[in-house]
Protein backbone atom coordinates (compact mmCIF):
# COMPACT_ATOMS: atom_id res chain seq x y z
CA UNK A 1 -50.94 25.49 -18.59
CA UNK A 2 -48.54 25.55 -15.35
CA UNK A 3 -46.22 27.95 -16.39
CA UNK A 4 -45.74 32.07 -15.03
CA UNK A 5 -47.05 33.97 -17.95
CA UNK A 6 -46.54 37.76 -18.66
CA UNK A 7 -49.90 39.77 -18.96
CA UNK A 8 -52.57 37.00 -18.57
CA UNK A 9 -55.47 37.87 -21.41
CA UNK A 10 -58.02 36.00 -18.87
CA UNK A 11 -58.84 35.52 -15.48
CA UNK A 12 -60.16 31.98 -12.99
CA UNK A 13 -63.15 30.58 -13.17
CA UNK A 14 -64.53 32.81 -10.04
CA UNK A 15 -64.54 35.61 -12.67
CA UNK A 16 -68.15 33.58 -13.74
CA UNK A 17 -69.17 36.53 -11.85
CA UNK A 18 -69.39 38.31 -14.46
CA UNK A 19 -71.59 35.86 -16.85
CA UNK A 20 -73.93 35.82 -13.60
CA UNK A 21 -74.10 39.78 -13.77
CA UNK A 22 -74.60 39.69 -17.29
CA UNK A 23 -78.20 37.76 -16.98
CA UNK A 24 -80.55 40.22 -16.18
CA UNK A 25 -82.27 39.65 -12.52
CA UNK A 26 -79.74 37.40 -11.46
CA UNK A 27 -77.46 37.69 -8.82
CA UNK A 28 -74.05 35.87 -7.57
CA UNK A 29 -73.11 35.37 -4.21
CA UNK A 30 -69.48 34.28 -3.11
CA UNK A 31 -67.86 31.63 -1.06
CA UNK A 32 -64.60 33.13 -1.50
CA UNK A 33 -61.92 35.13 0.66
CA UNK A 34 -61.60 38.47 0.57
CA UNK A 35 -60.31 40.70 -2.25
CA UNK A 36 -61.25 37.97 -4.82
CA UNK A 37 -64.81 39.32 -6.46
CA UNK A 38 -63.08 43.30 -6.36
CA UNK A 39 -60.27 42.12 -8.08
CA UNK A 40 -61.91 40.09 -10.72
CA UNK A 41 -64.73 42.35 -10.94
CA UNK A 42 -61.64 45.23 -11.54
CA UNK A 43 -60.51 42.92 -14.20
CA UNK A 44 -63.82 42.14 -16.44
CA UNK A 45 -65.77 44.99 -15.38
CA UNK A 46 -63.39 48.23 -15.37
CA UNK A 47 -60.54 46.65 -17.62
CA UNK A 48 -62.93 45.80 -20.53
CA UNK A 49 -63.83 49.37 -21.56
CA UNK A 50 -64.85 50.71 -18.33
CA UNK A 51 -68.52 49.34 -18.55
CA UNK A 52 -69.65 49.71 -15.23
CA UNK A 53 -71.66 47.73 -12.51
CA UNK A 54 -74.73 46.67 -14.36
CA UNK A 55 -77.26 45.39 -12.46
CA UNK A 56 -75.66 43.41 -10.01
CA UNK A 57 -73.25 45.52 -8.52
CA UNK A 58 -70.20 44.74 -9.62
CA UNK A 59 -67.54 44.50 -7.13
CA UNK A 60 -70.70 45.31 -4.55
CA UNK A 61 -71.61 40.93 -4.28
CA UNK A 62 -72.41 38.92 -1.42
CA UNK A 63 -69.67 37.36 -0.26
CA UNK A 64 -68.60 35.46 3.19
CA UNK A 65 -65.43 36.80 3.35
CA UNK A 66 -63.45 33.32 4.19
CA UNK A 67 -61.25 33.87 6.63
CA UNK A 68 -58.51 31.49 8.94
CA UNK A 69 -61.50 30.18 11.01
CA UNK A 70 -63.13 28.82 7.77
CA UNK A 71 -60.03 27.05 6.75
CA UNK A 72 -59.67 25.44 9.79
CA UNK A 73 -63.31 24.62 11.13
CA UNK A 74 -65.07 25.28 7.38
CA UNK A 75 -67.17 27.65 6.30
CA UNK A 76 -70.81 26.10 5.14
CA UNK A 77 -72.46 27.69 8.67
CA UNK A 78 -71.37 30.82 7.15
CA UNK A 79 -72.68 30.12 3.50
CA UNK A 80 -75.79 29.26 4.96
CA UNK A 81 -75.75 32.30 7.13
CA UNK A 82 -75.04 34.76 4.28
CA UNK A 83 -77.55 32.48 1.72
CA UNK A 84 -80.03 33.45 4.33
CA UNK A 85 -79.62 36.67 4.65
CA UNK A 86 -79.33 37.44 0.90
CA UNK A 87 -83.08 36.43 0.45
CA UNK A 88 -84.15 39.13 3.12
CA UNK A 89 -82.61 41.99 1.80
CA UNK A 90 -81.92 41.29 -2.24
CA UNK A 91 -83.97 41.45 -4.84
CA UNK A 92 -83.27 38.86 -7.72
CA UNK A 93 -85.33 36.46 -9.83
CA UNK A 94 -81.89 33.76 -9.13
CA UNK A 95 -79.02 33.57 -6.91
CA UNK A 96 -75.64 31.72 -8.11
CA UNK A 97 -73.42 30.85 -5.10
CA UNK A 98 -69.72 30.60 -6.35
CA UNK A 99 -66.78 29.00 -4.92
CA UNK A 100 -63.47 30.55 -4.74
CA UNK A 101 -60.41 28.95 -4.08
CA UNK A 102 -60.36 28.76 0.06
CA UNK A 103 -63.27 26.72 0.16
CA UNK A 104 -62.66 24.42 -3.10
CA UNK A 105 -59.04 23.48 -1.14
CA UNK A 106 -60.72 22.61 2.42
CA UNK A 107 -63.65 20.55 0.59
CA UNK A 108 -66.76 23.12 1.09
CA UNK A 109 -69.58 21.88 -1.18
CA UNK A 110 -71.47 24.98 -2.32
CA UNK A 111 -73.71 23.03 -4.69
CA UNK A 112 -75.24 21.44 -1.71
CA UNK A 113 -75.71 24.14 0.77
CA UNK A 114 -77.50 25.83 -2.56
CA UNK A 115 -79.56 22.49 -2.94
CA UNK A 116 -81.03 23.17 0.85
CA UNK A 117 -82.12 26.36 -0.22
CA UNK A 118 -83.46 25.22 -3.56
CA UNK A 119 -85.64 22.49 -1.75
CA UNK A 120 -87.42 25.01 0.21
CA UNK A 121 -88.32 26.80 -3.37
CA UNK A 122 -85.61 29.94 -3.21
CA UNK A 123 -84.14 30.36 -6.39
CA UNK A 124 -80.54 29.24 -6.01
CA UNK A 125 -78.22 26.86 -7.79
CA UNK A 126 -74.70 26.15 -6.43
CA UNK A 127 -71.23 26.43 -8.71
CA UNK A 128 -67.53 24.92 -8.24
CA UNK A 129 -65.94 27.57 -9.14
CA UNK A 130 -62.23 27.63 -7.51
CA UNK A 131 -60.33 29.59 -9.58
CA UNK A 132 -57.59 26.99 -9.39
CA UNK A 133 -59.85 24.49 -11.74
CA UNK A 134 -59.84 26.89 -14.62
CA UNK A 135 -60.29 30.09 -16.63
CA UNK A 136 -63.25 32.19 -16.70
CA UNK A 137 -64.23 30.68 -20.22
CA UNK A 138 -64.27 27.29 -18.39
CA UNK A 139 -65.87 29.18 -15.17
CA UNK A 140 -68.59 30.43 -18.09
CA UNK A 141 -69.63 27.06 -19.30
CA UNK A 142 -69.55 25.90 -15.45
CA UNK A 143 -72.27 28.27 -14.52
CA UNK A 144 -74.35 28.13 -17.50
CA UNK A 145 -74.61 24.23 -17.22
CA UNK A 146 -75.30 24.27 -13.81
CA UNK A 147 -78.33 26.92 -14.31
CA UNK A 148 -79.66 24.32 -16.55
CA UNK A 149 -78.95 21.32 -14.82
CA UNK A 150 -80.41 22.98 -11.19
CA UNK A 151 -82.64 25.29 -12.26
CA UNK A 152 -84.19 24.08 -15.58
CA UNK A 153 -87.02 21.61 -15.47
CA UNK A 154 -85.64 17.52 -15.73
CA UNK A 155 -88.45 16.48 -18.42
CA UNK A 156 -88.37 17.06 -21.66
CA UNK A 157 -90.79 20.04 -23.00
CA UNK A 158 -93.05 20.92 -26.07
CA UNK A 159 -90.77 22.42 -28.81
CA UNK A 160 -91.76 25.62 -29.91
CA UNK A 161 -91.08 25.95 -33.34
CA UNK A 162 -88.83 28.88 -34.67
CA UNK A 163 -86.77 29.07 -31.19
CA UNK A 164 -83.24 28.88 -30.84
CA UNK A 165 -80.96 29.54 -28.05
CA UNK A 166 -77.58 31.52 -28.87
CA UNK A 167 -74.24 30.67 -26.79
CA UNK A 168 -71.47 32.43 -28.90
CA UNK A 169 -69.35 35.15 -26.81
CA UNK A 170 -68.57 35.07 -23.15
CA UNK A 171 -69.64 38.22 -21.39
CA UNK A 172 -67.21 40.96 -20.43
CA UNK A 173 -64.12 38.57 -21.48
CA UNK A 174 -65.08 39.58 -25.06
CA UNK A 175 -65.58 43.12 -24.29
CA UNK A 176 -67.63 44.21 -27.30
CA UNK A 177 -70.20 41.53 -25.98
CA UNK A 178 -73.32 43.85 -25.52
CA UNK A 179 -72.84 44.94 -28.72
CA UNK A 180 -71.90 41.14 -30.58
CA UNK A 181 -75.25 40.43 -29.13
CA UNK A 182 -77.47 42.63 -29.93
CA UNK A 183 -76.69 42.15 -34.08
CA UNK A 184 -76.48 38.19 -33.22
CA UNK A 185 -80.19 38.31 -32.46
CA UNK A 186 -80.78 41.46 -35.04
CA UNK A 187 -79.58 39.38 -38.19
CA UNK A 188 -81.20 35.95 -36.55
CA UNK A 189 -84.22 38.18 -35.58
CA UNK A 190 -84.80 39.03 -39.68
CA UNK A 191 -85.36 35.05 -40.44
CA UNK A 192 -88.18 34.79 -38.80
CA UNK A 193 -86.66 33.45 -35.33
CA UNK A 194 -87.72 33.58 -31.86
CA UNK A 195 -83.98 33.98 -30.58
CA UNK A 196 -83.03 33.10 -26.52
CA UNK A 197 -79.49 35.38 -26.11
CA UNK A 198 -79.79 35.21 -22.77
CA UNK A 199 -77.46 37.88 -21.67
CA UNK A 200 -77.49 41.75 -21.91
CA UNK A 201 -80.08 44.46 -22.58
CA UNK A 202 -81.36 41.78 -25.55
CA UNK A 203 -82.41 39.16 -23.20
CA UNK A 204 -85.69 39.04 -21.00
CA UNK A 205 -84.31 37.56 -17.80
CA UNK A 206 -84.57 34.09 -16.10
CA UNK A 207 -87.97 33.89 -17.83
CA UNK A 208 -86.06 33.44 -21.14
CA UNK A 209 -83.66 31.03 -19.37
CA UNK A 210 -86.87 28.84 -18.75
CA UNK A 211 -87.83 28.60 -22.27
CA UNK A 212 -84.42 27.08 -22.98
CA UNK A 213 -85.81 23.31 -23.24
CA UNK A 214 -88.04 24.75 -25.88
CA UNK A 215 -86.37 25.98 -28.21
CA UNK A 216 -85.84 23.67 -31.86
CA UNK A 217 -82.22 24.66 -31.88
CA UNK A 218 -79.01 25.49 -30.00
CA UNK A 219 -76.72 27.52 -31.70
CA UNK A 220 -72.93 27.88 -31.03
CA UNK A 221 -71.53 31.18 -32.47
CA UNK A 222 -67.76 30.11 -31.64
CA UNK A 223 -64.97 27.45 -32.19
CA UNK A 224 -65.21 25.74 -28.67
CA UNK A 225 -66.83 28.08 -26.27
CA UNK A 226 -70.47 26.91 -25.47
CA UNK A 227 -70.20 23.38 -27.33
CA UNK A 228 -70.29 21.51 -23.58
CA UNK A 229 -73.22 23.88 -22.86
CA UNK A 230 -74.83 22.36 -26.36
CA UNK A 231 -74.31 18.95 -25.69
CA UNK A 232 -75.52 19.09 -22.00
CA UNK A 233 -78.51 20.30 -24.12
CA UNK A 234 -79.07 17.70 -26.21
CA UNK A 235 -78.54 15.25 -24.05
CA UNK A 236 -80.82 16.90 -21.49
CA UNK A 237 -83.54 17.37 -23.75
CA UNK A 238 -82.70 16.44 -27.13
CA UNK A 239 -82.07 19.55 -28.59
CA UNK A 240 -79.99 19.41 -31.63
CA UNK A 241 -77.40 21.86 -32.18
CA UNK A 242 -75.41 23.52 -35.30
CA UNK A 243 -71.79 25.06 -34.62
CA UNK A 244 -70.79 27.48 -36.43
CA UNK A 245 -66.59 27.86 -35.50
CA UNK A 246 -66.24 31.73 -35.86
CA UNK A 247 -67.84 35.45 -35.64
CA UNK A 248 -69.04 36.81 -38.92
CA UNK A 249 -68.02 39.84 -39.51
CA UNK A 250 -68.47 41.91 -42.38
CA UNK A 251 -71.02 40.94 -45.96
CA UNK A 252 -69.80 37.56 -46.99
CA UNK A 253 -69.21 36.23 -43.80
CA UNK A 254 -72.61 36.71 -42.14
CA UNK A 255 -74.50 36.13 -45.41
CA UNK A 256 -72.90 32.87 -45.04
CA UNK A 257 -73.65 32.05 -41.67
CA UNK A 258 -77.48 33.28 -42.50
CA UNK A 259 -77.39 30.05 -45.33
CA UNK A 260 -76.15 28.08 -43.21
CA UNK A 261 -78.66 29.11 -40.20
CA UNK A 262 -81.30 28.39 -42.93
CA UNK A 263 -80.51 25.49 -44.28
CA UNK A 264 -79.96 23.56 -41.06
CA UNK A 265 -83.71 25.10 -39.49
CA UNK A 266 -84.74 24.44 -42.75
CA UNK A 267 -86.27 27.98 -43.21
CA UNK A 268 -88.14 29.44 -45.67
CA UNK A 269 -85.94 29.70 -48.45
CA UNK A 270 -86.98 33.03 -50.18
CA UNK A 271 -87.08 34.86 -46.64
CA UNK A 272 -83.64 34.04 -46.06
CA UNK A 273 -82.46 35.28 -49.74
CA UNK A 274 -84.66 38.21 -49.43
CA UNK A 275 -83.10 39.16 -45.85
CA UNK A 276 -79.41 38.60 -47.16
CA UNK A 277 -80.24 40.69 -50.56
CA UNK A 278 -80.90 43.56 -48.77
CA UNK A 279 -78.48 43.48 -45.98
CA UNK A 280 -75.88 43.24 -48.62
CA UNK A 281 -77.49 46.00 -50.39
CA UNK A 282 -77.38 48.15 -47.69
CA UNK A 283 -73.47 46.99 -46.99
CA UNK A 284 -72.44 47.58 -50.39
CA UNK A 285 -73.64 50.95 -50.91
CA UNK A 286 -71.94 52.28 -47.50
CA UNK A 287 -68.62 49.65 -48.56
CA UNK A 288 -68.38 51.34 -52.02
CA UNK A 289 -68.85 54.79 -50.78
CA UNK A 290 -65.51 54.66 -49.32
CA UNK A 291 -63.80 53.66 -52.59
CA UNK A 292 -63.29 57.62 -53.45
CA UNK A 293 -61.37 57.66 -50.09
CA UNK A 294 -59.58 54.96 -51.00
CA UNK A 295 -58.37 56.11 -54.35
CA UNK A 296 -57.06 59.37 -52.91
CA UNK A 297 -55.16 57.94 -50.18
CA UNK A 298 -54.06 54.71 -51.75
CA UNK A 299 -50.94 55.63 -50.97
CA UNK A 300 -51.30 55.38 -46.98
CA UNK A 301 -53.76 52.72 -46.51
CA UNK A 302 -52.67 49.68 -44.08
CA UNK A 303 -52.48 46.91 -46.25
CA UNK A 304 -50.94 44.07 -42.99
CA UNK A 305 -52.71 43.11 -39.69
CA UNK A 306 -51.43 41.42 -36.25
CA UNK A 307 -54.55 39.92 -34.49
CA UNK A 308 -54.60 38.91 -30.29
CA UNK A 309 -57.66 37.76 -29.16
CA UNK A 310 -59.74 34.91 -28.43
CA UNK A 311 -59.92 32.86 -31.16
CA UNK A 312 -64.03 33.47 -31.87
CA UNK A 313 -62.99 37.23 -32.79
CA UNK A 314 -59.92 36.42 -34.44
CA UNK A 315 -60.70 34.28 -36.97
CA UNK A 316 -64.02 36.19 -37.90
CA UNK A 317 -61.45 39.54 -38.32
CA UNK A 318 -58.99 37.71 -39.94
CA UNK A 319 -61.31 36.64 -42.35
CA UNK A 320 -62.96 40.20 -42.96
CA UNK A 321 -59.99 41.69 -43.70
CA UNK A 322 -58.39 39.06 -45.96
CA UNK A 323 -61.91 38.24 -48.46
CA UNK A 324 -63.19 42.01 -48.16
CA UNK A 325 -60.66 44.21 -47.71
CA UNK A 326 -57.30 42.58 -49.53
CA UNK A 327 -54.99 42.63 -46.38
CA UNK A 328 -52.02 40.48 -45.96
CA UNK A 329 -51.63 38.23 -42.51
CA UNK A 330 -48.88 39.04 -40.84
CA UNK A 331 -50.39 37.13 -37.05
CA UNK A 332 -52.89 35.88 -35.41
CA UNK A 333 -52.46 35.00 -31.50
CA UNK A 334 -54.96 32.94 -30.36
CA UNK A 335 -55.22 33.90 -26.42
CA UNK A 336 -58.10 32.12 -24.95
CA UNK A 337 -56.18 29.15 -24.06
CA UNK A 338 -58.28 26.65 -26.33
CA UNK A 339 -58.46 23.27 -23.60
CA UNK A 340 -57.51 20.50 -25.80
CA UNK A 341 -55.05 19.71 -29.12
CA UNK A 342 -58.03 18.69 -31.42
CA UNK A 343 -59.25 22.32 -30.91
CA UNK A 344 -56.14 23.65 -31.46
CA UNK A 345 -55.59 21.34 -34.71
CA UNK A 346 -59.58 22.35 -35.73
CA UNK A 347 -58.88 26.39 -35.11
CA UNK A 348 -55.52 25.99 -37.66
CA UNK A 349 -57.69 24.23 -40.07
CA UNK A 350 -60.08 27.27 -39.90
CA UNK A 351 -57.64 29.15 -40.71
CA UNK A 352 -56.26 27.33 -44.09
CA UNK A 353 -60.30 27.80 -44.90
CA UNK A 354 -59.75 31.67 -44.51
CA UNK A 355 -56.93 31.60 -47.10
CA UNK A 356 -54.25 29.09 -47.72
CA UNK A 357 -51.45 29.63 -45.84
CA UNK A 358 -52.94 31.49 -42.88
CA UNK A 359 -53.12 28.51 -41.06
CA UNK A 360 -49.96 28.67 -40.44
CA UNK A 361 -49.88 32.25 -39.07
CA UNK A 362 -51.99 31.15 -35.91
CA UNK A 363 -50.03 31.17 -32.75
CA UNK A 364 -51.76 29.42 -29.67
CA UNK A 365 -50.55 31.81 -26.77
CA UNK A 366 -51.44 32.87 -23.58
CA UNK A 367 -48.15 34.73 -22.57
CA UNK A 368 -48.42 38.50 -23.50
CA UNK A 369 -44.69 38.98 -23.18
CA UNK A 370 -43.88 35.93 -26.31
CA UNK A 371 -46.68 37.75 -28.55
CA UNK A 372 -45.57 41.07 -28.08
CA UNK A 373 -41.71 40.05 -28.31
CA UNK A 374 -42.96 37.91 -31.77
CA UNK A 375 -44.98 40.99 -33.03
CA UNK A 376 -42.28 43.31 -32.64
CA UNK A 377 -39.81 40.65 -34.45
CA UNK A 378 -42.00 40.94 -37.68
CA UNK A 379 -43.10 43.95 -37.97
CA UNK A 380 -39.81 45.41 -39.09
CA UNK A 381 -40.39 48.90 -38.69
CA UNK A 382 -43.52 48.90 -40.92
CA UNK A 383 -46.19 51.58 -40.80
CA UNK A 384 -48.63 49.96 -42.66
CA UNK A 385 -50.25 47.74 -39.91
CA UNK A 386 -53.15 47.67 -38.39
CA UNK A 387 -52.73 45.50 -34.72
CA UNK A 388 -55.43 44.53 -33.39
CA UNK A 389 -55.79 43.39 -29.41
CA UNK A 390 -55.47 45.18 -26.07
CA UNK A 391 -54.27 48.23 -23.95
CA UNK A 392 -50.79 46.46 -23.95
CA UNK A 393 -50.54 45.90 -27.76
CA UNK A 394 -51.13 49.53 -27.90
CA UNK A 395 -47.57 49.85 -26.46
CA UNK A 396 -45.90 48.12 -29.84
CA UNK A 397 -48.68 50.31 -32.09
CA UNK A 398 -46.95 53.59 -31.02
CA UNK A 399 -43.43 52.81 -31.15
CA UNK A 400 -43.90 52.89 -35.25
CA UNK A 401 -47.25 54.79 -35.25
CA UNK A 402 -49.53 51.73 -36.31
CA UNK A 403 -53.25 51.65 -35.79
CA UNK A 404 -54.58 49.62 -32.54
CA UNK A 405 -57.96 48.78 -32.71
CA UNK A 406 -59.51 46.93 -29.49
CA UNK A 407 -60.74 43.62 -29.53
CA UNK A 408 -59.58 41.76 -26.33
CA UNK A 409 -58.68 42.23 -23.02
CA UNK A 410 -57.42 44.22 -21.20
CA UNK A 411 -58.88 47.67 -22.35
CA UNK A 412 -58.01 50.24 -19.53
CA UNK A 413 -58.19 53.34 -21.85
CA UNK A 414 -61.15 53.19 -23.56
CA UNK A 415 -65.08 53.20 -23.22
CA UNK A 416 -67.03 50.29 -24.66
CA UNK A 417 -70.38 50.95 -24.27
CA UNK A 418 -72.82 48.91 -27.75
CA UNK A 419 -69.31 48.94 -29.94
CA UNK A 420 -69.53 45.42 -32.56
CA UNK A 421 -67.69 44.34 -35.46
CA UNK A 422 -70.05 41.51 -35.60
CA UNK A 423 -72.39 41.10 -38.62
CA UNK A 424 -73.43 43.62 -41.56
CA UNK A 425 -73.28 46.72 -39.42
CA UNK A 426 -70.12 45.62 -37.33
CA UNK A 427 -68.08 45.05 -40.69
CA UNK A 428 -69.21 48.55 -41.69
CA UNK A 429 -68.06 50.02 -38.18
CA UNK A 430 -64.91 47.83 -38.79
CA UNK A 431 -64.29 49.46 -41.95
CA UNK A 432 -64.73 52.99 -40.46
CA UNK A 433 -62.27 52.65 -37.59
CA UNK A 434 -59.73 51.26 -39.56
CA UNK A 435 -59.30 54.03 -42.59
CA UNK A 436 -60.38 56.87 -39.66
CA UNK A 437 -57.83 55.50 -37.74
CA UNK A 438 -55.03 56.61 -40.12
CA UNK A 439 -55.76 60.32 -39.13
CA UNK A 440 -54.93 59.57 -35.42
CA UNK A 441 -51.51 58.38 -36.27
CA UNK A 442 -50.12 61.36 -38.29
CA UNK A 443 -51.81 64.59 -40.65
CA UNK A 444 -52.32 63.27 -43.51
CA UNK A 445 -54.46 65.22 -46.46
CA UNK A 446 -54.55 64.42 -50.16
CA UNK A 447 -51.51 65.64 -51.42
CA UNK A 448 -50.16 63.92 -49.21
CA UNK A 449 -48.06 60.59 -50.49
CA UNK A 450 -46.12 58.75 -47.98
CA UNK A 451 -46.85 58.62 -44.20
């Protein structure tokens, strides 16, 4: 993409900050001018649902500051200096030096300058990060490759049976990741599994980075995000992999994914019926306890959706909706800025397995302004919709008084703290925003008819 966009859903590759942040005990430190961690820390960090610093600090990271001198003499002596004095007075169980853009242009090489450091047994692994080479999705998969291909062992490792490692969502750029997380490794938890999520509260730290060779199974939870990650994997260590292209969300969905999960580990088959059974259960009986609502307000129930995120959430909605709640597709803008045309072929075809038709209702767009201008186009003056995406599609929900529910970046008016629509209990929290929602658009009560 080389075009100016209007309201950019993502960030550069520096903005890996944030996936450094979001492994507990680890902290990055910057080759970068100044201004460029604040900002993209302002971006992921305060933008996504106000979420605060965590435990790195947030905007607060080591950073040289590269000024003129650096771009004209270089700026290594300084890494080295800063690299240095990190060790004496911050406490971390792994350091991440990223590049920004100053020193990727004069030729700075952070991943050897982290090397020195790493040969003298300091925790450190080095990251090209120059926010000119990418988005933070690509900045993501950077880091987490180069933590295993610095950090990790070389040699191949005893497999320890029932482990699997989980790369789905991409921390802060989803920005209901604490919360996806925690019922990725709830639901994967209930089969038995020894699960590696690696970020957030769920995750025990570098120590559960280090297991990574031994786990039986990599598992990608999204339609391209974390696939290089699996393949460095298996060609690392030989780990075999299973992609699964979307997000469940809601019953059939994750039941679906738990099948699949078991039939590729090959787990015990009974366990994974008996788990299912009674999540289901469980779902049902809250899912049908809203039917009494639903017959008294039949009336004013949003029956269309508009989707904007990245294409993991979107499909996994879009699918929720359609299969367990009967809404019609009205659009689905696909934000993340999927790197190649096979993806973008594959995520189309994902969405003709949804429902026929729907497939053609995906739009592959970074540029806020065309999504918003083609949103406003269809809707049409309807009522009924329920749009799903960020603080700026909030601007078209209010001109007819639709529901906005948020999904995706940017979120500057809300506070996300464990909030999921992932899985059993994120379909059922799904489910309640949507038909509370209609109460914060108008007063409706029983008698009443039309909104």
């Amino acid at each position: 993409m080389s075009q100016i966009i209007e309201q950019p859903r993502f960030s550069c590759a520096l903005a890996a900050q944030q996936t450094v942040h979001a492994i507990p005990g680890a902290l990055p430190i910057a080759h970068a001018g100044p201004g460029c961690i604040s900002k993209t820390f302002a971006y992921l960090g305060e933008e996504a649902g106000n979420q605060g610093e965590g435990f790195g600090g947030g905007g607060q990271v080591a950073c040289t500051n590269t000024s003129e001198k650096e771009v004209v003499f270089g700026g290594e002596d300084k890494l080295r200096a800063l690299i240095k004095n990190s060790f004496k007075v911050l406490n971390a169980d792994l350091f991440v030096v990223l590049a920004g853009c100053t020193s990727g242009i004069v030729g700075d090489d952070v991943v050897t300058v982290a090397k020195e450091f790493r040969d003298q047994g300091f925790p450190i692994v080095g990251v090209e990060t120059s926010g000119f080479k990418g988005n933070n999705y690509y900045g993501h998969e950077l880091v987490v490759n180069a933590i295993i291909n610095q950090f990790l062992p070389a040699e191949k490792v005893e497999v320890e049976k029932g482990l699997v490692n989980v790369f789905s969502v991409v921390p802060n750029q989803d920005p209901l990741w604490r919360g996806d997380l925690e019922e990725i490794k709830r639901i994967l938890s209930l089969l038995g599994l020894k699960v590696n999520i690696l970020f957030g509260k769920g995750s025990k730290g570098i120590e559960e980075w280090k297991s990574i060779p031994k786990a039986e199974y990599n598992l990608v939870i999204s339609p391209w995000v974390g696939l290089s990650i699996a393949e460095n994997l298996k060609k690392k260590y030989g780990t075999p992999y299973l992609h699964y292209p979307e997000l469940p969300v809601g019953a059939k969905s994750t039941s679906a994914f738990l099948k699949t999960v078991g039939e590729t580990l090959k787990l015990d088959k009974s366990l994974v019926e008996k788990v299912i059974k009674e999540e289901e259960e469980r779902f049902y009986s809250y899912f049908l306890s809203v039917v009494d609502f639903t017959s008294d307000f039949r009336t004013n129930l949003p029956n269309e959706h508009y989707i904007v995120g990245d294409a993991s959430y979107t499909l996994g909605i879009t699918n929720f909706l359609v299969n367990e709640l009967g809404f019609t597709t009205k659009g689905i803008y696909i934000d993340d800025d999927p790197p190649t045309q096979q993806i973008q072929e594959k995520l189309i075809s994902y969405g003709e397995k949804i429902q026929e038709g729907t497939g053609s209702l995906i739009h592959i767009e970074s540029d806020g302004g065309l999504i918003q201008k083609h949103i406003k186009e269809n809707l049409k003056g309807s009522k009924r919709a329920v749009i799903f995406g960020s603080t700026w599609e909030g601007l078209i929900a209010n001109e007819n008084k639709n529901l906005l529910i948020y999904i995706s970046m940017p979120i500057t008016d809300d506070v996300i703290i464990t909030r999921s629509y992932v899985g059993y209990n994120g379909g059922l929290r799904l489910l309640e925003e949507i038909y509370s929602g209609m109460f914060k658009k108008v007063k409706i009560t029983r008698s009443t008819q039309t909104l």
